[in-house]
C-alpha atoms as a PDB file:
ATOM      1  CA  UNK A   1     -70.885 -52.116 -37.912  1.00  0.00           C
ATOM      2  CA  UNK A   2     -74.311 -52.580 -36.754  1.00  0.00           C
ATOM      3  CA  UNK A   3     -75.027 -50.368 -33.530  1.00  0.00           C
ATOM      4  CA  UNK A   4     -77.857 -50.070 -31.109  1.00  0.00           C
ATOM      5  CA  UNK A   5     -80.513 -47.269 -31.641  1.00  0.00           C
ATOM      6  CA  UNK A   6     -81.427 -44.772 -29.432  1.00  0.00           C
ATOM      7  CA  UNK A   7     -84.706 -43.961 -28.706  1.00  0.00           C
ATOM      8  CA  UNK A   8     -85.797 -41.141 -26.902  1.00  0.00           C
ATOM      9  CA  UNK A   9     -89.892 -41.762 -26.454  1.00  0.00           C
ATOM     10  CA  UNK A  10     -92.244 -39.264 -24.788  1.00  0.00           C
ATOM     11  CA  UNK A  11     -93.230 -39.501 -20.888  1.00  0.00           C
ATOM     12  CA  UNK A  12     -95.233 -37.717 -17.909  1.00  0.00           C
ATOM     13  CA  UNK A  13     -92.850 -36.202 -15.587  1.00  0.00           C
ATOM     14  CA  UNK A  14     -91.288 -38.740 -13.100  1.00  0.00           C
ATOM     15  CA  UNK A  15     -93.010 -38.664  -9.833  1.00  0.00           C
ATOM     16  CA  UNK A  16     -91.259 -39.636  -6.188  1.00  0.00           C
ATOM     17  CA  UNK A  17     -89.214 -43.015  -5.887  1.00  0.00           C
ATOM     18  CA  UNK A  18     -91.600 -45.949  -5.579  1.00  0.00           C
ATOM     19  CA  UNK A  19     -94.900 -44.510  -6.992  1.00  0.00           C
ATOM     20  CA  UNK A  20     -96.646 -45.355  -9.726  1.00  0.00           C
ATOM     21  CA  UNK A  21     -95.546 -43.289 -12.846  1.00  0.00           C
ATOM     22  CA  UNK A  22     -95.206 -43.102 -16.468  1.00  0.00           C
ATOM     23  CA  UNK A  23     -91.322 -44.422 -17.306  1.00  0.00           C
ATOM     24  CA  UNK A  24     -89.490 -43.708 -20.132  1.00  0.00           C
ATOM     25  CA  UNK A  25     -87.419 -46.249 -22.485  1.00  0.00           C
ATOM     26  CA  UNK A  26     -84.493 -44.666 -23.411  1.00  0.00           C
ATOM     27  CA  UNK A  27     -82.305 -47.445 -25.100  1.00  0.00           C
ATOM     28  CA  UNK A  28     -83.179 -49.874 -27.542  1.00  0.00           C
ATOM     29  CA  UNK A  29     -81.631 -53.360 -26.187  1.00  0.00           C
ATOM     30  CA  UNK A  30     -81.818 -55.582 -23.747  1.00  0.00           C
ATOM     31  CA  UNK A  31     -79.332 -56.936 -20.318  1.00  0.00           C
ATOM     32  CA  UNK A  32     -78.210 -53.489 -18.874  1.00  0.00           C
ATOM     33  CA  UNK A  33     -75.141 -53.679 -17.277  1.00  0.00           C
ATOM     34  CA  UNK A  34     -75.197 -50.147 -15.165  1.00  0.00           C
ATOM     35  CA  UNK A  35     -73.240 -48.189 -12.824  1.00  0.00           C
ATOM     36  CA  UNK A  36     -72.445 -44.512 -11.938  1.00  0.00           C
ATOM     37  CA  UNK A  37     -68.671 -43.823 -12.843  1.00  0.00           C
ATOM     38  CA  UNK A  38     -67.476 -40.221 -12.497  1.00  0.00           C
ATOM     39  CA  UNK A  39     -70.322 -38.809 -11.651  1.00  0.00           C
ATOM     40  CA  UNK A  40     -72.357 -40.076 -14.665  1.00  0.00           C
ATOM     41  CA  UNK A  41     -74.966 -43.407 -15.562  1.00  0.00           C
ATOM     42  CA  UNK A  42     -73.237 -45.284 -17.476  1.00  0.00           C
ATOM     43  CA  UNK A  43     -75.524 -48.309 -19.333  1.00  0.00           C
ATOM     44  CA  UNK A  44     -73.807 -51.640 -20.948  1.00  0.00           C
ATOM     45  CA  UNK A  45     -76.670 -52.977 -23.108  1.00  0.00           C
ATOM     46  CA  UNK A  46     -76.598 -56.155 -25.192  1.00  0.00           C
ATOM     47  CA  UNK A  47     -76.833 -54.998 -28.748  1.00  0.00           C
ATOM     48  CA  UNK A  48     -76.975 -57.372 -31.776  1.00  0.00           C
ATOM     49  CA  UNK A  49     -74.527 -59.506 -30.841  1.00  0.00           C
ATOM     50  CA  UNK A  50     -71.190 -58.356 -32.382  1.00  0.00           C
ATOM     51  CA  UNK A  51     -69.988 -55.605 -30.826  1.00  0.00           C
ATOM     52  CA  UNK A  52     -70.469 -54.635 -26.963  1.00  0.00           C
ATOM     53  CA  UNK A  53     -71.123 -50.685 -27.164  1.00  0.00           C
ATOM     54  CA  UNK A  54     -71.395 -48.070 -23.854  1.00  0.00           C
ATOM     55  CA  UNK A  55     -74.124 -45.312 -23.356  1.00  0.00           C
ATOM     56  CA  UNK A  56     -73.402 -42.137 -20.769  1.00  0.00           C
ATOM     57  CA  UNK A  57     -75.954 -39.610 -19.386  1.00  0.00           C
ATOM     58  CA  UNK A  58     -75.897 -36.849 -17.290  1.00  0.00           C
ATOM     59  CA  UNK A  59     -80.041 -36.770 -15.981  1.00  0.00           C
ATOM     60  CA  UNK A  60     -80.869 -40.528 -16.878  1.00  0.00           C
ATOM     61  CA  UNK A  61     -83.336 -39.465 -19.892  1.00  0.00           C
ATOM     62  CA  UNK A  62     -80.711 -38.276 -22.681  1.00  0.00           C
ATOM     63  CA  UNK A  63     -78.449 -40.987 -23.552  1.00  0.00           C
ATOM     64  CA  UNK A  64     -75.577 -40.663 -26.018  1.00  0.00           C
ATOM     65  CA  UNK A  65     -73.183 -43.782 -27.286  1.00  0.00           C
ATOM     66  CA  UNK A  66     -70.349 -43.412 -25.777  1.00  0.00           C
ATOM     67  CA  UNK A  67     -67.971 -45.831 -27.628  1.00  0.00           C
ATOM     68  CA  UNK A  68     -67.791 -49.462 -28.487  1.00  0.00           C
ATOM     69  CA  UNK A  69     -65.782 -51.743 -26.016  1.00  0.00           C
ATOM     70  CA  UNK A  70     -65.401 -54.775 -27.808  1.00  0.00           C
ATOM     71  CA  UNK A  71     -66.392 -56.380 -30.518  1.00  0.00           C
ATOM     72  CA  UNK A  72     -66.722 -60.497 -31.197  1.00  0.00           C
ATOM     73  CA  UNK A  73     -63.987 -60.647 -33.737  1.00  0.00           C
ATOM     74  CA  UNK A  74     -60.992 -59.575 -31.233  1.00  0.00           C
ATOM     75  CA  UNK A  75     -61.675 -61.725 -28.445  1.00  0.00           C
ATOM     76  CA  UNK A  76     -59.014 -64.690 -29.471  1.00  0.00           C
ATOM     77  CA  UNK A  77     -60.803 -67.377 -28.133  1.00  0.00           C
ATOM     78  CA  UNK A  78     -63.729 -66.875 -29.639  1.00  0.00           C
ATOM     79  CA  UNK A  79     -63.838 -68.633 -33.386  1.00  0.00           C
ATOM     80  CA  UNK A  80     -66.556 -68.456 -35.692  1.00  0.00           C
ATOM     81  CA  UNK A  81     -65.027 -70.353 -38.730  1.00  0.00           C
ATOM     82  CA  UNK A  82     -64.801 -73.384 -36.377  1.00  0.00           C
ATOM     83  CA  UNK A  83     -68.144 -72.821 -33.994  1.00  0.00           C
ATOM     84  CA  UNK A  84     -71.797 -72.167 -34.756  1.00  0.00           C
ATOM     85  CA  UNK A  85     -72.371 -68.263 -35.103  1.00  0.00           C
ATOM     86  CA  UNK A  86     -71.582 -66.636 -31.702  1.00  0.00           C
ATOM     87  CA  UNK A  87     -73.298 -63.873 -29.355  1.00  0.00           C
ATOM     88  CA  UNK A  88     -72.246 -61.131 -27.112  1.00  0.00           C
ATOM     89  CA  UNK A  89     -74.423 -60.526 -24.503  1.00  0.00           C
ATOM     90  CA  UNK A  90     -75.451 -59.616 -20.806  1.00  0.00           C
ATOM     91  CA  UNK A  91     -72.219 -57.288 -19.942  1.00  0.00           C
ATOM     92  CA  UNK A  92     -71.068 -55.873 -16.758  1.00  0.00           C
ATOM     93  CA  UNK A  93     -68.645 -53.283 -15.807  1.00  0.00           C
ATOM     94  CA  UNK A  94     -66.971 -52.400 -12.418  1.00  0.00           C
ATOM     95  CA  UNK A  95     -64.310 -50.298 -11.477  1.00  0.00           C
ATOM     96  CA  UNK A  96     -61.357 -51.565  -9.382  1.00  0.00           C
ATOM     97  CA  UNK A  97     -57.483 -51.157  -9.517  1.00  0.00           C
ATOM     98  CA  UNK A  98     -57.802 -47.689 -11.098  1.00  0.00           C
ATOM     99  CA  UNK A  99     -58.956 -49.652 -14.148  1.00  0.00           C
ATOM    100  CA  UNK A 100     -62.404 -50.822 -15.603  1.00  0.00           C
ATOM    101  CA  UNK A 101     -63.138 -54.116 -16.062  1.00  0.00           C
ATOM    102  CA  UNK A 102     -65.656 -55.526 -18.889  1.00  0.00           C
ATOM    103  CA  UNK A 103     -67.742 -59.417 -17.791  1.00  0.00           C
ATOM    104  CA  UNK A 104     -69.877 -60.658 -20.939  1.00  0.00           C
ATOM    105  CA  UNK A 105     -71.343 -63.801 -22.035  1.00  0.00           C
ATOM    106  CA  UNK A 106     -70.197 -65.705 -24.980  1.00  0.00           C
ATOM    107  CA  UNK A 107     -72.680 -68.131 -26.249  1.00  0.00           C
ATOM    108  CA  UNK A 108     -74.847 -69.913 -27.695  1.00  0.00           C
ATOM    109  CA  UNK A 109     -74.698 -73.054 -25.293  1.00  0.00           C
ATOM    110  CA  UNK A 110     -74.735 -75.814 -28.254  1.00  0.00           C
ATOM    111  CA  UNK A 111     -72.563 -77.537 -29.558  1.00  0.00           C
ATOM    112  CA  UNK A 112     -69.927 -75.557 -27.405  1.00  0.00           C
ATOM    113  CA  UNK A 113     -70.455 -74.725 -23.917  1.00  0.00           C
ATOM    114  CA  UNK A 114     -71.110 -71.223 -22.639  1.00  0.00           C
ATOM    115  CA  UNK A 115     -68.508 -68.899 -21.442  1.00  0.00           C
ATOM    116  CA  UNK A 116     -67.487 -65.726 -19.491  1.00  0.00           C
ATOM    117  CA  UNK A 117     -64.988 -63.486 -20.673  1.00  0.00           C
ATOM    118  CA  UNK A 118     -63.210 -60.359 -19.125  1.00  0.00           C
ATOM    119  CA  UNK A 119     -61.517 -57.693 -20.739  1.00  0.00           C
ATOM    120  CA  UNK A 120     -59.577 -54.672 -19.179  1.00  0.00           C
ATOM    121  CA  UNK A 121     -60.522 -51.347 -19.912  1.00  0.00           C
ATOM    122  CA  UNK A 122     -59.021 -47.343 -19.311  1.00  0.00           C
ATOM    123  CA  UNK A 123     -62.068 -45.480 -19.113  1.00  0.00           C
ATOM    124  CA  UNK A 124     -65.797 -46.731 -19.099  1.00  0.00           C
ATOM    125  CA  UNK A 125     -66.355 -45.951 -22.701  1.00  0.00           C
ATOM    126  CA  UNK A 126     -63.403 -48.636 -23.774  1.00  0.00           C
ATOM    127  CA  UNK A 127     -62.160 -49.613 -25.726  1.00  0.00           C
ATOM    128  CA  UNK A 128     -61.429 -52.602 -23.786  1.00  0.00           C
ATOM    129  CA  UNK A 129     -58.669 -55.502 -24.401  1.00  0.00           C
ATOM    130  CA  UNK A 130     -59.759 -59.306 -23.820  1.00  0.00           C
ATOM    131  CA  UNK A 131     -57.901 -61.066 -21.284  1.00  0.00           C
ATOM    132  CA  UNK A 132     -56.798 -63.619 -23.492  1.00  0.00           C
ATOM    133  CA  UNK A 133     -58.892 -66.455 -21.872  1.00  0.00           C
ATOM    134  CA  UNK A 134     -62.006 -67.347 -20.925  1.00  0.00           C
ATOM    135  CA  UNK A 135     -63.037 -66.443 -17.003  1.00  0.00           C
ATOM    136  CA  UNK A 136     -65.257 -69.588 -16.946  1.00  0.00           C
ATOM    137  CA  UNK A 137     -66.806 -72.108 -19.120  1.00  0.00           C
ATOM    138  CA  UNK A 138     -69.996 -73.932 -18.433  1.00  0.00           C
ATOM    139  CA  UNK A 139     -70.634 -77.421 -18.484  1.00  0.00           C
ATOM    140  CA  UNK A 140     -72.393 -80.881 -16.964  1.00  0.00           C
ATOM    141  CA  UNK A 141     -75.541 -78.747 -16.609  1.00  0.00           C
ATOM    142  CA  UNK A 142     -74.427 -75.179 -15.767  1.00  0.00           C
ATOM    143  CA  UNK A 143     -74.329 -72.243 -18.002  1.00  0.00           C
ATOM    144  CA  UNK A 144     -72.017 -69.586 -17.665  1.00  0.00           C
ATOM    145  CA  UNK A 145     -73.727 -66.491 -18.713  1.00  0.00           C
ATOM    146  CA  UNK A 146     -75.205 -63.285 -17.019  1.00  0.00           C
ATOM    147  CA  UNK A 147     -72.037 -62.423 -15.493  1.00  0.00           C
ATOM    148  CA  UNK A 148     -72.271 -59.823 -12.314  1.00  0.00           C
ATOM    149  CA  UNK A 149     -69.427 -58.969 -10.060  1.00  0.00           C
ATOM    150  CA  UNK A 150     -70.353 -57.686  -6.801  1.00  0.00           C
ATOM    151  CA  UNK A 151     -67.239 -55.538  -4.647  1.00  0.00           C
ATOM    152  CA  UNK A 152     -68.448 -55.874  -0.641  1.00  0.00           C
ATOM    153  CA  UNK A 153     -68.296 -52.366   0.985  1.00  0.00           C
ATOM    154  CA  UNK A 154     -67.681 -53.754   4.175  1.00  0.00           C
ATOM    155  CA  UNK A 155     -64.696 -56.839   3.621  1.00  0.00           C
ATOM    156  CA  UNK A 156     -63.730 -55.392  -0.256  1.00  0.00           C
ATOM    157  CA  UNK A 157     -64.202 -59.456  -1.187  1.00  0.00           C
ATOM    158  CA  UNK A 158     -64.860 -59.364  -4.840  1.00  0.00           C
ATOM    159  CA  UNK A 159     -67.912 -61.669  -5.747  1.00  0.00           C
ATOM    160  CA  UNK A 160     -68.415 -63.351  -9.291  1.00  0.00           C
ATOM    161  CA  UNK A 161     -72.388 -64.037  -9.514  1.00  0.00           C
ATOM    162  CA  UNK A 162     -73.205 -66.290 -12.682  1.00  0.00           C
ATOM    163  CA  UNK A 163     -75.337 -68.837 -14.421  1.00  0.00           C
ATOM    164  CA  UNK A 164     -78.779 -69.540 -15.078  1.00  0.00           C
ATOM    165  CA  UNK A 165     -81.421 -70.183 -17.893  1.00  0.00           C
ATOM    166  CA  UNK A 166     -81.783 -73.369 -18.949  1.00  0.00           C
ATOM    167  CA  UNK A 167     -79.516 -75.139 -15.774  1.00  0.00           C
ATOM    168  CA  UNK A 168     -81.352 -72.171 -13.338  1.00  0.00           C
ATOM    169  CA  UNK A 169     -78.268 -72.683 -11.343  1.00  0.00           C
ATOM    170  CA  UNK A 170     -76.623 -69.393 -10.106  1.00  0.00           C
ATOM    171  CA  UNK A 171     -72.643 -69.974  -8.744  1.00  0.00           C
ATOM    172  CA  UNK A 172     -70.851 -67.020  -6.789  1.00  0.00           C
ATOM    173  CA  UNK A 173     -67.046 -66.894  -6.773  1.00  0.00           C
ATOM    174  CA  UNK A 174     -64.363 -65.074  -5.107  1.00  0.00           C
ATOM    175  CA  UNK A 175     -62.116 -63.424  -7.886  1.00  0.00           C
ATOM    176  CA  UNK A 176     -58.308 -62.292  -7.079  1.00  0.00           C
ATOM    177  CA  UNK A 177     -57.405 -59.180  -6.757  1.00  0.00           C
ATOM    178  CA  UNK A 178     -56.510 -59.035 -10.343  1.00  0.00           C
ATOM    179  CA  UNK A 179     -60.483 -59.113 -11.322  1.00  0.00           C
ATOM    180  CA  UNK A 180     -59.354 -61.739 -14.220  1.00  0.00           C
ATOM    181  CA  UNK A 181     -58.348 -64.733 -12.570  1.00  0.00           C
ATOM    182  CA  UNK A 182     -60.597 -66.884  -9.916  1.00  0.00           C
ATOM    183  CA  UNK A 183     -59.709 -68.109  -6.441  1.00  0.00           C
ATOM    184  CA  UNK A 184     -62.632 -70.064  -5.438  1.00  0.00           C
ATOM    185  CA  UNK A 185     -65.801 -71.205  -5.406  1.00  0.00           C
ATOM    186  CA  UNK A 186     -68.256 -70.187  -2.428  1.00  0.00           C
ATOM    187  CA  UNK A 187     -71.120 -73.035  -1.854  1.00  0.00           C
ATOM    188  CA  UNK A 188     -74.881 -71.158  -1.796  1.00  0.00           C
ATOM    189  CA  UNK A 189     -78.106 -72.071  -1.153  1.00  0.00           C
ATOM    190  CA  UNK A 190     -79.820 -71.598  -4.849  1.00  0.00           C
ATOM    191  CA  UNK A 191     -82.342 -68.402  -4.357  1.00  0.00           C
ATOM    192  CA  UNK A 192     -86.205 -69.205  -4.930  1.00  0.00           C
ATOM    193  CA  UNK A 193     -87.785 -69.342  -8.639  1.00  0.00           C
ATOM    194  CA  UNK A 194     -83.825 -68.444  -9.928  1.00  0.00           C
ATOM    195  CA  UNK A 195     -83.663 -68.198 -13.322  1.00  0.00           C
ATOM    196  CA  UNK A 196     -81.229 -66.003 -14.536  1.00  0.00           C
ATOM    197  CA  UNK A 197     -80.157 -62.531 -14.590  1.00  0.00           C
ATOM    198  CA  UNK A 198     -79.046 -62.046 -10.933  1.00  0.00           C
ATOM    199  CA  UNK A 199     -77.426 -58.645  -9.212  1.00  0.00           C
ATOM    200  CA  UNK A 200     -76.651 -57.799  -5.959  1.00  0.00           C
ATOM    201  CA  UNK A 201     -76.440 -54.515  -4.008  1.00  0.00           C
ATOM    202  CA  UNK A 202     -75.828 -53.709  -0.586  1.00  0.00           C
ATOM    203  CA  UNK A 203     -77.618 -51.075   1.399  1.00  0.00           C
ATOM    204  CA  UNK A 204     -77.281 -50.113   5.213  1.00  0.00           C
ATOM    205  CA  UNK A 205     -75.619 -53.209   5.842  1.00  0.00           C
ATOM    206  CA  UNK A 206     -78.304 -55.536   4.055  1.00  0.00           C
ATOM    207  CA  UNK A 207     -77.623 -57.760   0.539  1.00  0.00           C
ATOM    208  CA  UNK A 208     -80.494 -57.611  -1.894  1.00  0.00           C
ATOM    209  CA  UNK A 209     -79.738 -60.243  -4.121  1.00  0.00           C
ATOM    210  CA  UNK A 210     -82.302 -60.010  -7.193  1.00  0.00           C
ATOM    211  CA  UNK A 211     -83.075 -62.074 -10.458  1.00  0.00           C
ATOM    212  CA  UNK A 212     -85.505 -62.836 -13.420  1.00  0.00           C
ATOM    213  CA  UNK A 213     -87.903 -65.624 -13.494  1.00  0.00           C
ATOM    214  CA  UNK A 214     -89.728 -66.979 -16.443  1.00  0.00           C
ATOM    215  CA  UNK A 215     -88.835 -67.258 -20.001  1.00  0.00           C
ATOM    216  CA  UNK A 216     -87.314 -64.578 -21.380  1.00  0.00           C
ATOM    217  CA  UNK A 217     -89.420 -63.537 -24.258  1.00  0.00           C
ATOM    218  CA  UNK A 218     -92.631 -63.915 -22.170  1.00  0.00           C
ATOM    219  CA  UNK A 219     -94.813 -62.238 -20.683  1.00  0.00           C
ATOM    220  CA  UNK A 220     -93.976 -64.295 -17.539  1.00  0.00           C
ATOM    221  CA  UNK A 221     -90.494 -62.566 -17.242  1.00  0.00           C
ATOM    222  CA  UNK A 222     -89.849 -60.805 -14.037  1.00  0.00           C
ATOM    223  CA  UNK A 223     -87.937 -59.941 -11.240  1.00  0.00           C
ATOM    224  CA  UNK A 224     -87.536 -61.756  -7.906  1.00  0.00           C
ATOM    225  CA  UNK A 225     -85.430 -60.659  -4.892  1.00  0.00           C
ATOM    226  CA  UNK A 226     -84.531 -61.914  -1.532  1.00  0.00           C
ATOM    227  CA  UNK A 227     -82.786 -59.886   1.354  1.00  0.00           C
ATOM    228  CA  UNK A 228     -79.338 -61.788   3.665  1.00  0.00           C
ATOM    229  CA  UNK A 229     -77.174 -60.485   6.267  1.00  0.00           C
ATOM    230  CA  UNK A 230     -74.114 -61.192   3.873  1.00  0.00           C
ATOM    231  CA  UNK A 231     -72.951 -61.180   0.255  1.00  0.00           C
ATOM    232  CA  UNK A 232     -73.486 -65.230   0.191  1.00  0.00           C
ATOM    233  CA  UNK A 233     -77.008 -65.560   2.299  1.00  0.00           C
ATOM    234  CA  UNK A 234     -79.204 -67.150   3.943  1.00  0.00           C
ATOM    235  CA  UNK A 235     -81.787 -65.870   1.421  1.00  0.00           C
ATOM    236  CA  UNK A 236     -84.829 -64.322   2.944  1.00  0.00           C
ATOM    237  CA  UNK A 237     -87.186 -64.635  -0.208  1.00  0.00           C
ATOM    238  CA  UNK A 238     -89.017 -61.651  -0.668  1.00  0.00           C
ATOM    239  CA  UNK A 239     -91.165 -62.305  -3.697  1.00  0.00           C
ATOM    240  CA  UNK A 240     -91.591 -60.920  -7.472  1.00  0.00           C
ATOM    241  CA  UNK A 241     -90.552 -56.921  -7.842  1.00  0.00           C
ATOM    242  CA  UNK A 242     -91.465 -56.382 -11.199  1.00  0.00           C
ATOM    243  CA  UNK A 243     -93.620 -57.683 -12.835  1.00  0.00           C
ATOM    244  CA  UNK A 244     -95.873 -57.473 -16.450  1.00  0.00           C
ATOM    245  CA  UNK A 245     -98.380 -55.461 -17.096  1.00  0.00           C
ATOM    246  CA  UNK A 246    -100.840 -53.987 -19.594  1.00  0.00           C
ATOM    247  CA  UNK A 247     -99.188 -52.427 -21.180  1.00  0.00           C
ATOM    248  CA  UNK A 248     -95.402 -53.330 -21.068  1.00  0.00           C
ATOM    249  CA  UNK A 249     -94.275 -57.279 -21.000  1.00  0.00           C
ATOM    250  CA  UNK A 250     -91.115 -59.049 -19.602  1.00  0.00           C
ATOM    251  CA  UNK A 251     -89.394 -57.176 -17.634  1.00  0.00           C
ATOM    252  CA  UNK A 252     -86.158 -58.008 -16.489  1.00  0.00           C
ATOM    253  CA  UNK A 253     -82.368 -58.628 -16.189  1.00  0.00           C
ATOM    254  CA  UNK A 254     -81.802 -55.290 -14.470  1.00  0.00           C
ATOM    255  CA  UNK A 255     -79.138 -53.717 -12.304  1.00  0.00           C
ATOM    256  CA  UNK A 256     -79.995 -50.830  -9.147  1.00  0.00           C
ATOM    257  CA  UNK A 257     -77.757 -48.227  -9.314  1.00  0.00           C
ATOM    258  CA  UNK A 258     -77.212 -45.537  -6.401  1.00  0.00           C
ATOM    259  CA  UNK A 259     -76.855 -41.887  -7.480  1.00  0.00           C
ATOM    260  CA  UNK A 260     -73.768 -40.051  -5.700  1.00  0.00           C
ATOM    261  CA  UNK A 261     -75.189 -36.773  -6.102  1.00  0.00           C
ATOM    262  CA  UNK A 262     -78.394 -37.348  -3.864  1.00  0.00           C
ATOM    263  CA  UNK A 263     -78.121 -41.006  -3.039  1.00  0.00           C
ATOM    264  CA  UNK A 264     -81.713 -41.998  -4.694  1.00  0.00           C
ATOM    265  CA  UNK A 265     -81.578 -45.484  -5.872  1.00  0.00           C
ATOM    266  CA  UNK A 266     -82.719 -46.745  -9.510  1.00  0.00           C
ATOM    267  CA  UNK A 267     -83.611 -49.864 -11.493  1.00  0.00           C
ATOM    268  CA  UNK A 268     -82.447 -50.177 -14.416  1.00  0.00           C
ATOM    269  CA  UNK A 269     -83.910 -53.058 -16.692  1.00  0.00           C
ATOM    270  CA  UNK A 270     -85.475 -54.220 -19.660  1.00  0.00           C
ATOM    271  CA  UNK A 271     -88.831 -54.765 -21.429  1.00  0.00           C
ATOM    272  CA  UNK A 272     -90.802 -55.432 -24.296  1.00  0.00           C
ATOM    273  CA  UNK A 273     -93.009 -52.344 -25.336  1.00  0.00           C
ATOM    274  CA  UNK A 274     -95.842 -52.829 -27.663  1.00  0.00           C
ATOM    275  CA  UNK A 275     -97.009 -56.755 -27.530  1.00  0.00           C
ATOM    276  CA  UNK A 276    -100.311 -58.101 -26.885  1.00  0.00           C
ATOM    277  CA  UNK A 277    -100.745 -61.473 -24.912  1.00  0.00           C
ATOM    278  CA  UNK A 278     -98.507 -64.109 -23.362  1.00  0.00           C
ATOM    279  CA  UNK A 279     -95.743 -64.533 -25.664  1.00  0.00           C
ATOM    280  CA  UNK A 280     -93.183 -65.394 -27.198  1.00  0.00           C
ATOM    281  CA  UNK A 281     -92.002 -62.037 -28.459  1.00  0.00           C
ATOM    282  CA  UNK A 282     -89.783 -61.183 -30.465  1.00  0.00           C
ATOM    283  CA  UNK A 283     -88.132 -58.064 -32.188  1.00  0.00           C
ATOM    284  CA  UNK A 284     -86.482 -55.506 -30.065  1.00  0.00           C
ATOM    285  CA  UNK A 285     -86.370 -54.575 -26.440  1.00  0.00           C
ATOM    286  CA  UNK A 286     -86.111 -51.175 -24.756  1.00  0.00           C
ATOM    287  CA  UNK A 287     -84.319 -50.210 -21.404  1.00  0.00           C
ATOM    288  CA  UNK A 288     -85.729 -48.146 -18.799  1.00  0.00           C
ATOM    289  CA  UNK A 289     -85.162 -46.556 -15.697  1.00  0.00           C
ATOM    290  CA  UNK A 290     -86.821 -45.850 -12.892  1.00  0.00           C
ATOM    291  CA  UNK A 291     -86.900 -44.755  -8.980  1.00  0.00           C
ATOM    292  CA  UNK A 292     -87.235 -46.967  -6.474  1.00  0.00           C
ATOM    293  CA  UNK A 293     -87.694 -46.961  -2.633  1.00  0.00           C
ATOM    294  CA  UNK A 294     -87.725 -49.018   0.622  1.00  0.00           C
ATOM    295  CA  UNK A 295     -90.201 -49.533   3.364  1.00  0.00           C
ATOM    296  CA  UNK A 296     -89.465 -49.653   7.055  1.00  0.00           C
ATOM    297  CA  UNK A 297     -88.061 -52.920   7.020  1.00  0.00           C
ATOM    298  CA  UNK A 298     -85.752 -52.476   4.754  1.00  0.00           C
ATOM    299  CA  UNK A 299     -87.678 -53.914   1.980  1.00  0.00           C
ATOM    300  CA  UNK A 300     -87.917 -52.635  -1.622  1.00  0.00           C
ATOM    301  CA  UNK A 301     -91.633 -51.543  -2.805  1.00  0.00           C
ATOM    302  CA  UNK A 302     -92.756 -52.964  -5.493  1.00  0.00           C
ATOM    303  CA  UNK A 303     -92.245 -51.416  -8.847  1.00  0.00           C
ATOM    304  CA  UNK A 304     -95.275 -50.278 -10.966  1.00  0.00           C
ATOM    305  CA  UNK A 305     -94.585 -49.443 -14.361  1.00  0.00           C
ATOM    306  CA  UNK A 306     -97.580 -47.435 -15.168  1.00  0.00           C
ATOM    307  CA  UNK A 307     -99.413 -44.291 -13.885  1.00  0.00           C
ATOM    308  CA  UNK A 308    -102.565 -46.037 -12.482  1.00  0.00           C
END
């Protein structure tokens, strides 16, 4: 089985949330699904495509794989001596109903459409069972990929956020109660410069609802966010949040993630380290994670991703 490397690179010391500091990459792949469960980070990468694998740490800088939680060749509906070669990507995990449950992508898009799958899991390093079914299938110029599932603190309404890419159309669901199965479809206004990627958090009472824009593998990959009153809008644009640089490229398809301990809030996302110019890149992408902050208004600073 192929698995994802760690890499544990050098860094300055991380400074206050919001300023401009040296980060640290500390996991070789791309998508990062993240969350805090039990006290500890937990970080759902894309890998190679195969096998869906979890990473835990206890200070956000050592990272160690925590188990695999599902691999392309037990999800029945998935069949590769029928379809083009197939791809696991962009996974999410949230807890609910004293379980964990598991959102991925299936794809590619062509000849067959995209799809969402769900499995159940007992503990956030897996291994996880497949529901037996896809969640949702794209078509008639939507793609269902990026999966992110949203639980409102305030009515407990579970949201399914999905789509993007090629269609740049992002739907939002309402799942049942059993996280597999959905009950409807709630009608948004589509966010500015949506691409893919989305996530949503909540924070004294206001819904950041953030996203990538650009091509993926180019330097004009980044992240967008807009601020609403409610899990569903209006959007309040709010403009890019991170963005390239000189010295790192692409960032994006992230997830924030609140620490219980001492309630600092974190981006966690991806990049491409090394590359000169616009793009396309290829090879491998690292994760990283940094602090981030909010002004007087509510609004999230901008993220810098190097010490000036």
């Amino acid at each position: 089985m192929r698995r994802i490397l760690i890499a544990l690179l050098a860094m300055a010391a991380l400074a206050g949330p919001g300023s401009a500091q040296e980060v640290k990459s500390v996991i070789v792949g791309a998508d990062p699904g993240a969350d805090y469960f039990n006290g500890q980070l937990w970080v759902d990468p894309t890998g190679r495509g195969d096998t869906l694998d979890a990473w835990v740490s206890n200070d956000r800088t050592n990272f160690v794989r925590a188990g695999q939680l599902l691999a392309l060749r037990d999800i029945p509906w998935v069949r590769d001596d029928h379809e083009p070669r197939h791809y696991l990507w962009a996974p999410d995990m949230v807890a609910a109903n004293g379980k964990y449950y598991l959102y991925y992508s299936v794809g590619p898009q062509n000849p067959s459409p995209s799809r969402l799958g769900v499995a159940v899991c007992a503990a956030p390093q897996g291994p996880c069972t497949d529901s037996g079914k896809p969640l949702l299938t794209g078509g008639k110029g939507f793609e269902a990929i990026d999966p992110m599932v949203f639980v409102d603190p305030k009515s407990g309404v579970r949201y399914l956020y999905a789509g993007g890419s090629a269609g740049a159309k992002l739907r939002v669901f309402v799942l049942k109660p059993d996280m597999i199965t959905i009950d409807h479809e709630e009608e948004i206004a589509q966010p500015p410069l949506f691409t893919e990627g989305v996530f949503m958090h909540e924070r004294g009472g206001v819904y950041y609802l953030s996203y990538s824009h650009g091509a993926w593998n180019t330097a004009e990959y980044e992240v967008h966010y807009a601020m609403a009153p409610s899990p569903l809008g209006p959007w309040k644009y709010r403009g890019p949040l991170l963005q390239s640089d000189k010295r790192y490229k692409g960032p994006g398809h992230h997830s924030f993630v609140r620490d219980p301990k001492d309630g600092s809030w974190w981006i966690v996302y991806h990049r491409w380290e090394g590359k000169k110019g616009a793009g396309p890149y290829s090879d491998d992408r690292k994760i990283a994670i940094q602090p981030i902050s909010y002004d007087q208004y509510g609004q999230i600073v901008p993220i810098r991703m190097t010490a000036p």
